[in-house]
N, C-alpha and C. Protein backbone atom coordinates (compact mmCIF):
# COMPACT_ATOMS: atom_id res chain seq x y z
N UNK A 1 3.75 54.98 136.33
CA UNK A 1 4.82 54.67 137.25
C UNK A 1 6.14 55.22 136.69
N UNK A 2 6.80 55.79 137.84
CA UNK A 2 8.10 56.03 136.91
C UNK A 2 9.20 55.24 137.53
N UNK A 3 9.90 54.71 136.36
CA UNK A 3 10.75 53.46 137.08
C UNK A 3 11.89 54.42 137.40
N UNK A 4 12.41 54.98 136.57
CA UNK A 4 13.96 55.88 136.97
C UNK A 4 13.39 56.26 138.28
N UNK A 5 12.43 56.84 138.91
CA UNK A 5 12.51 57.28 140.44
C UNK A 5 12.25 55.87 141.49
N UNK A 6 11.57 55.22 140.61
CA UNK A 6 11.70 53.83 141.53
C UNK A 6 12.90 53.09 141.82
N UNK A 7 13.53 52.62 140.51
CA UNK A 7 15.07 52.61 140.74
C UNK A 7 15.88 53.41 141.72
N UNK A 8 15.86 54.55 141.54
CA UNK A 8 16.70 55.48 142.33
C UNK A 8 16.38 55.32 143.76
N UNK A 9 15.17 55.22 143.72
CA UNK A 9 14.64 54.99 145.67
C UNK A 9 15.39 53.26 146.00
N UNK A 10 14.89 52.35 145.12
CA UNK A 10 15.54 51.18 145.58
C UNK A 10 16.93 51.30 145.76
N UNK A 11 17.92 52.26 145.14
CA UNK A 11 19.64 52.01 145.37
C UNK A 11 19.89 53.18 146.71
N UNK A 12 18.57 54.16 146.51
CA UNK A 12 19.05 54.46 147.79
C UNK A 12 18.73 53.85 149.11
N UNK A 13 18.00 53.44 149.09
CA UNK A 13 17.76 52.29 150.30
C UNK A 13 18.74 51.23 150.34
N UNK A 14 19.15 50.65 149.28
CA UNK A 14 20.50 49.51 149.41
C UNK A 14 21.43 50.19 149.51
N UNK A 15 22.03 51.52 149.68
CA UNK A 15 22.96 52.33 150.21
C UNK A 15 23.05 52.26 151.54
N UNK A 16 22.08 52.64 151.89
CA UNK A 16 21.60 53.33 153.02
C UNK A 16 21.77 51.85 153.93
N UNK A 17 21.32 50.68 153.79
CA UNK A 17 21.25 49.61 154.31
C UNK A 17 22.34 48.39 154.16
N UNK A 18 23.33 49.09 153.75
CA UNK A 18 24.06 47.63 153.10
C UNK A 18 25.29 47.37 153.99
N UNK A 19 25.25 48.24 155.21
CA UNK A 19 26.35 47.72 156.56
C UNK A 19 25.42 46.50 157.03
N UNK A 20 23.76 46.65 157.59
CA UNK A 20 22.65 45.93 158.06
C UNK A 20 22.39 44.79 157.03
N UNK A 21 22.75 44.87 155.63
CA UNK A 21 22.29 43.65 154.75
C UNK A 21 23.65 42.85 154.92
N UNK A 22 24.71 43.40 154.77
CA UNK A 22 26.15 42.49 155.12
C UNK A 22 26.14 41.99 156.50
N UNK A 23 25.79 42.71 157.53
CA UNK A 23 25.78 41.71 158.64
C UNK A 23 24.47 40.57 158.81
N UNK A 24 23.65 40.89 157.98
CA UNK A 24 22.45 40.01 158.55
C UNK A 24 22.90 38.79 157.50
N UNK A 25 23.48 39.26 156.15
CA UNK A 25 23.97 37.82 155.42
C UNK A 25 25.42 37.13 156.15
N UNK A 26 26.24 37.63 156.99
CA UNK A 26 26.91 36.90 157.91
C UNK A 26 26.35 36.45 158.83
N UNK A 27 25.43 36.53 159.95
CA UNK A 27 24.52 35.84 160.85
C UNK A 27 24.18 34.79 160.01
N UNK A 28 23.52 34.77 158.83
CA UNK A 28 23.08 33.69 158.42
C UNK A 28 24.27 32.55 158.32
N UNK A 29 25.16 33.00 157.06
CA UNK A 29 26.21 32.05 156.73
C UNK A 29 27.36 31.74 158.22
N UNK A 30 27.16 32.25 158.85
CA UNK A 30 27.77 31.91 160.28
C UNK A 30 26.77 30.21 160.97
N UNK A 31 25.97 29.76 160.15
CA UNK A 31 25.06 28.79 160.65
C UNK A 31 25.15 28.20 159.61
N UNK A 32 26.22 26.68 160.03
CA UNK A 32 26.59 25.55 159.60
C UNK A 32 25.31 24.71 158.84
N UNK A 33 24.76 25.41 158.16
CA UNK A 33 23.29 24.22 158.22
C UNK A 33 23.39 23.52 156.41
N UNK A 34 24.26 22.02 157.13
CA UNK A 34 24.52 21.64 155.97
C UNK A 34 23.76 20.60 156.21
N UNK A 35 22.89 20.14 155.41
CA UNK A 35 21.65 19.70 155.07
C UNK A 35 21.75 17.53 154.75
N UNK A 36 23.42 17.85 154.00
CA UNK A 36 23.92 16.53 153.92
C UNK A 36 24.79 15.53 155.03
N UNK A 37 24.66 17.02 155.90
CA UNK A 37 24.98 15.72 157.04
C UNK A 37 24.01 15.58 158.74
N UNK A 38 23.49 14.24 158.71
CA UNK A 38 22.83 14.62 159.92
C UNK A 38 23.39 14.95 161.23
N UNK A 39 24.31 15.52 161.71
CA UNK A 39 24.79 16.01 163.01
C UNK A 39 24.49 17.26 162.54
N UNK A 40 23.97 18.07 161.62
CA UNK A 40 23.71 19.39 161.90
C UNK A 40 22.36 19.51 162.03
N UNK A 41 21.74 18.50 162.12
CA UNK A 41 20.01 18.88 161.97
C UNK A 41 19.71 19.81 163.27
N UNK A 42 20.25 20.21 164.06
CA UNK A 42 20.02 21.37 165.10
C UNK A 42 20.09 23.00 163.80
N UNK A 43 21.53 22.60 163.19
CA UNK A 43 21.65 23.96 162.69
C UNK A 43 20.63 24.11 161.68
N UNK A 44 20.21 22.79 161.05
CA UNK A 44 19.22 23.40 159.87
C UNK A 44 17.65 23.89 160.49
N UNK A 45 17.44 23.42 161.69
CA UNK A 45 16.45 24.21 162.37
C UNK A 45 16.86 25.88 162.84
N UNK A 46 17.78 25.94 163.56
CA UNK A 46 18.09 27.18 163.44
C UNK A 46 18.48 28.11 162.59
N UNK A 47 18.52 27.42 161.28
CA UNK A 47 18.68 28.46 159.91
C UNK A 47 17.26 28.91 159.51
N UNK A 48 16.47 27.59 159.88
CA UNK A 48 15.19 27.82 159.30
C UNK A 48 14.71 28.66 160.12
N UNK A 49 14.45 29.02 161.32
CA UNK A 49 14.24 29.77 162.57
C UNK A 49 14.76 31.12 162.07
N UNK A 50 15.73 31.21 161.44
CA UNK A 50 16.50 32.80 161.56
C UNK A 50 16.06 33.19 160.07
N UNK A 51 16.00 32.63 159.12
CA UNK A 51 14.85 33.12 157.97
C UNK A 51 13.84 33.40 158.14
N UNK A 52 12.98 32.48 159.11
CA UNK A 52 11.39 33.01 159.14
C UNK A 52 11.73 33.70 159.85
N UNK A 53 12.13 34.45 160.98
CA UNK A 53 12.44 35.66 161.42
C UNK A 53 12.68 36.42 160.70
N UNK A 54 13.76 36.49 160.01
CA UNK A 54 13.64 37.83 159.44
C UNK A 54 12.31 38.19 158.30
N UNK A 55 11.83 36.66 157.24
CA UNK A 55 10.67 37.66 156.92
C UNK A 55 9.31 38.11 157.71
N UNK A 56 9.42 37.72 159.43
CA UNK A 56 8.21 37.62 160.18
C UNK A 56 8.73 39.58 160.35
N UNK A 57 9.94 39.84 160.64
CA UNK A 57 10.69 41.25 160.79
C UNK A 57 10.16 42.31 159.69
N UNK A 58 10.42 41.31 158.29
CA UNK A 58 10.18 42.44 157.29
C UNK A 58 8.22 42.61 156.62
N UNK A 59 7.51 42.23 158.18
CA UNK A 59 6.21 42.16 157.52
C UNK A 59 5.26 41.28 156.98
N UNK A 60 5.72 39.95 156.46
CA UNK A 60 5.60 38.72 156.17
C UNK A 60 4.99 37.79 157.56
N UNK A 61 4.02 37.70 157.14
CA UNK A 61 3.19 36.62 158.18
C UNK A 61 4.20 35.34 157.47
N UNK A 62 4.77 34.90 158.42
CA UNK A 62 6.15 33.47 158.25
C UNK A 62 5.63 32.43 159.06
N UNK A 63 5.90 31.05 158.67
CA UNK A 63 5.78 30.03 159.48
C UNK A 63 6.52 28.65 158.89
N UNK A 64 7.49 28.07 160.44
CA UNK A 64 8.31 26.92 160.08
C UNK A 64 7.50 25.66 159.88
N UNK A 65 7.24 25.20 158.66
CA UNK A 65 6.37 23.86 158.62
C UNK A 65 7.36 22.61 158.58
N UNK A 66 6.91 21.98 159.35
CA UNK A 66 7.82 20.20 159.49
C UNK A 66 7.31 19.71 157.77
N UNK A 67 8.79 18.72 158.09
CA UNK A 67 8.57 18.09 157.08
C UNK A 67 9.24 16.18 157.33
N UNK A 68 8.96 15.63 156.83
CA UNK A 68 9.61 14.33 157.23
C UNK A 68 10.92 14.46 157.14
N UNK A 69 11.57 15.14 156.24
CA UNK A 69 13.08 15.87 156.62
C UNK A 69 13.12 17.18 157.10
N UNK A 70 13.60 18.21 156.72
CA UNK A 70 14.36 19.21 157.69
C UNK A 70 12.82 20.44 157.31
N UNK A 71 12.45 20.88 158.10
CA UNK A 71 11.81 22.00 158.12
C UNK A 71 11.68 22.94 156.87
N UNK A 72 10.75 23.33 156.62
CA UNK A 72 10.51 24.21 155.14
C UNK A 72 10.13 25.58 155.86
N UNK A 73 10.33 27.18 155.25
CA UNK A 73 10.03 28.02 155.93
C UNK A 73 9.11 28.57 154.99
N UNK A 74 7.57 28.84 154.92
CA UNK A 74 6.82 29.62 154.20
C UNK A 74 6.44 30.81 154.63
N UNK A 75 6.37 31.91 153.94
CA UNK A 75 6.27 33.44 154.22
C UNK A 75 5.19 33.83 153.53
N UNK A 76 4.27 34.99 153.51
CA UNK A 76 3.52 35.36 152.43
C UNK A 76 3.09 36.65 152.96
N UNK A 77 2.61 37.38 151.85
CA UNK A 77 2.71 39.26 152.46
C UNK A 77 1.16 39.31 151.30
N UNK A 78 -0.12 39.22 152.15
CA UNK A 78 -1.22 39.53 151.47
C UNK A 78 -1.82 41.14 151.75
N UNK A 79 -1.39 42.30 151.59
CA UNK A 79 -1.47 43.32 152.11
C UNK A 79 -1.60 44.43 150.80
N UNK A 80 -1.66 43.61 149.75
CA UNK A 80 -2.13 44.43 148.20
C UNK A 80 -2.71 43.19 147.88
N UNK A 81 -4.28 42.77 147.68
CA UNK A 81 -5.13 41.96 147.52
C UNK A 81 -4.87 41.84 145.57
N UNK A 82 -4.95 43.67 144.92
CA UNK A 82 -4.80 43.23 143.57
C UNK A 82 -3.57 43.38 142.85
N UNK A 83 -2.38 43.11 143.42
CA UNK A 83 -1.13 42.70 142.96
C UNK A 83 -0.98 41.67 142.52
N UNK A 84 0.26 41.57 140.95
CA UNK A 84 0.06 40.37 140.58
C UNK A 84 0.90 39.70 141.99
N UNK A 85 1.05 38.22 142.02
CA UNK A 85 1.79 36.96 142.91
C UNK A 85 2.99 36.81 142.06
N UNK A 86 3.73 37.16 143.09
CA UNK A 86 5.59 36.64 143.02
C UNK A 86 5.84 35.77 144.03
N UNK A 87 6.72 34.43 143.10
CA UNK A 87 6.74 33.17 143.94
C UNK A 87 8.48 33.31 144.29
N UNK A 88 8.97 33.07 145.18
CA UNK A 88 9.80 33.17 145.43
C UNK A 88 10.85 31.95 146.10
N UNK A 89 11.89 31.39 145.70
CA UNK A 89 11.70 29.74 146.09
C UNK A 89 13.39 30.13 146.48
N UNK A 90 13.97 29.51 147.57
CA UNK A 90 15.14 29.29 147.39
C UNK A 90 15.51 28.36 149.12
N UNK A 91 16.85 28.01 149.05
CA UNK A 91 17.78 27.44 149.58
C UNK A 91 18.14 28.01 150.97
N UNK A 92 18.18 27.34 152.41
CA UNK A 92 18.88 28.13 153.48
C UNK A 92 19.85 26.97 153.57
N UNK A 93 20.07 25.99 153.34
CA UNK A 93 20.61 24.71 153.10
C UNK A 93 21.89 24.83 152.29
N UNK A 94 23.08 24.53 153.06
CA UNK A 94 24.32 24.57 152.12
C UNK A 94 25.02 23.21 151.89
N UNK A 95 25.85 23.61 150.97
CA UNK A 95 26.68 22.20 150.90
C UNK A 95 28.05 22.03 152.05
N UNK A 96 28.17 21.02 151.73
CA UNK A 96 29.28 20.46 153.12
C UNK A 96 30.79 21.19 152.46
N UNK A 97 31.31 21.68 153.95
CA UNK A 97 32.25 22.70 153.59
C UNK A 97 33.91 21.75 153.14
N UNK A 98 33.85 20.45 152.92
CA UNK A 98 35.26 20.06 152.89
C UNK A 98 35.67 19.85 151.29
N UNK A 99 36.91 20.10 150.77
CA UNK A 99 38.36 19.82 151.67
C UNK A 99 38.17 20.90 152.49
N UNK A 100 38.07 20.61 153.68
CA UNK A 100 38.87 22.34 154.91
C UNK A 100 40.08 22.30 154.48
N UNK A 101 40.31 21.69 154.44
CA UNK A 101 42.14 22.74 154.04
C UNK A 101 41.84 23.30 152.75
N UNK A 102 41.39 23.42 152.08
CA UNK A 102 41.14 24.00 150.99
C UNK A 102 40.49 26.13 151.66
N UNK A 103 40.40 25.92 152.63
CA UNK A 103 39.52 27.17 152.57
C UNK A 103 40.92 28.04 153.63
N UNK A 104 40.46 29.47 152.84
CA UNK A 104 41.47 30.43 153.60
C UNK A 104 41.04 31.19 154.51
N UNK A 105 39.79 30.87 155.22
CA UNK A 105 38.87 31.75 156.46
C UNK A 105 38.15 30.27 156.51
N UNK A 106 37.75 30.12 157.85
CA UNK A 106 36.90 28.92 158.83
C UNK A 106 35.40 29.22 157.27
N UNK A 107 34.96 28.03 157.19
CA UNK A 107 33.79 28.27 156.46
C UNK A 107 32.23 28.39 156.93
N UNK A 108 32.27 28.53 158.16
CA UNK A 108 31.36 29.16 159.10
C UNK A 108 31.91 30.27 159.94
């Protein structure tokens, strides 16, 4: 394998893509889905909704599973049987945006 050409292909693709990666990470953070308060439980469904979309987009068989609280989104890409498994864990869930006066742009 040669990583210097692998490298080089990955920055040219994040070149090439990074008007489409900046707007798709504003769509997201444009969705209030703060997790600690329940009047957003609409938005934390629709955060969860717009993640599994995009990895259902990038190839990823995705699916929103209930949970007794807010929805969990699992993805998985079985399409190299003898690759090692990369677990991948994170957050669509933010924290609550106040003091607002503290912020110098709306925090959604």
């Amino acid at each position: 394998m040669d990583v210097t050409a692998s490298v080089a292909r990955v920055e040219s693709y994040l070149t090439e893509h990074a008007d489409h990666s900046v707007d798709q990470l504003i769509d997201l953070l444009s969705i209030p889905s703060v997790s600690a308060q329940p009047a957003h439980a609409d938005d934390m469904r629709r955060a969860a909704e717009w993640v599994c979309k995009q990895f259902a987009s990038a190839g990823l068989a995705s699916e929103i599973v209930p949970t007794d609280g807010y929805p969990i989104v699992y993805a998985e890409w079985t399409a190299a049987p003898n690759a090692p498994t990369a677990l991948v864990y994170g957050h669509y869930d933010v924290q609550p945006p106040d003091p607002l006066d503290q912020w110098i742009t709306p925090p959604f």
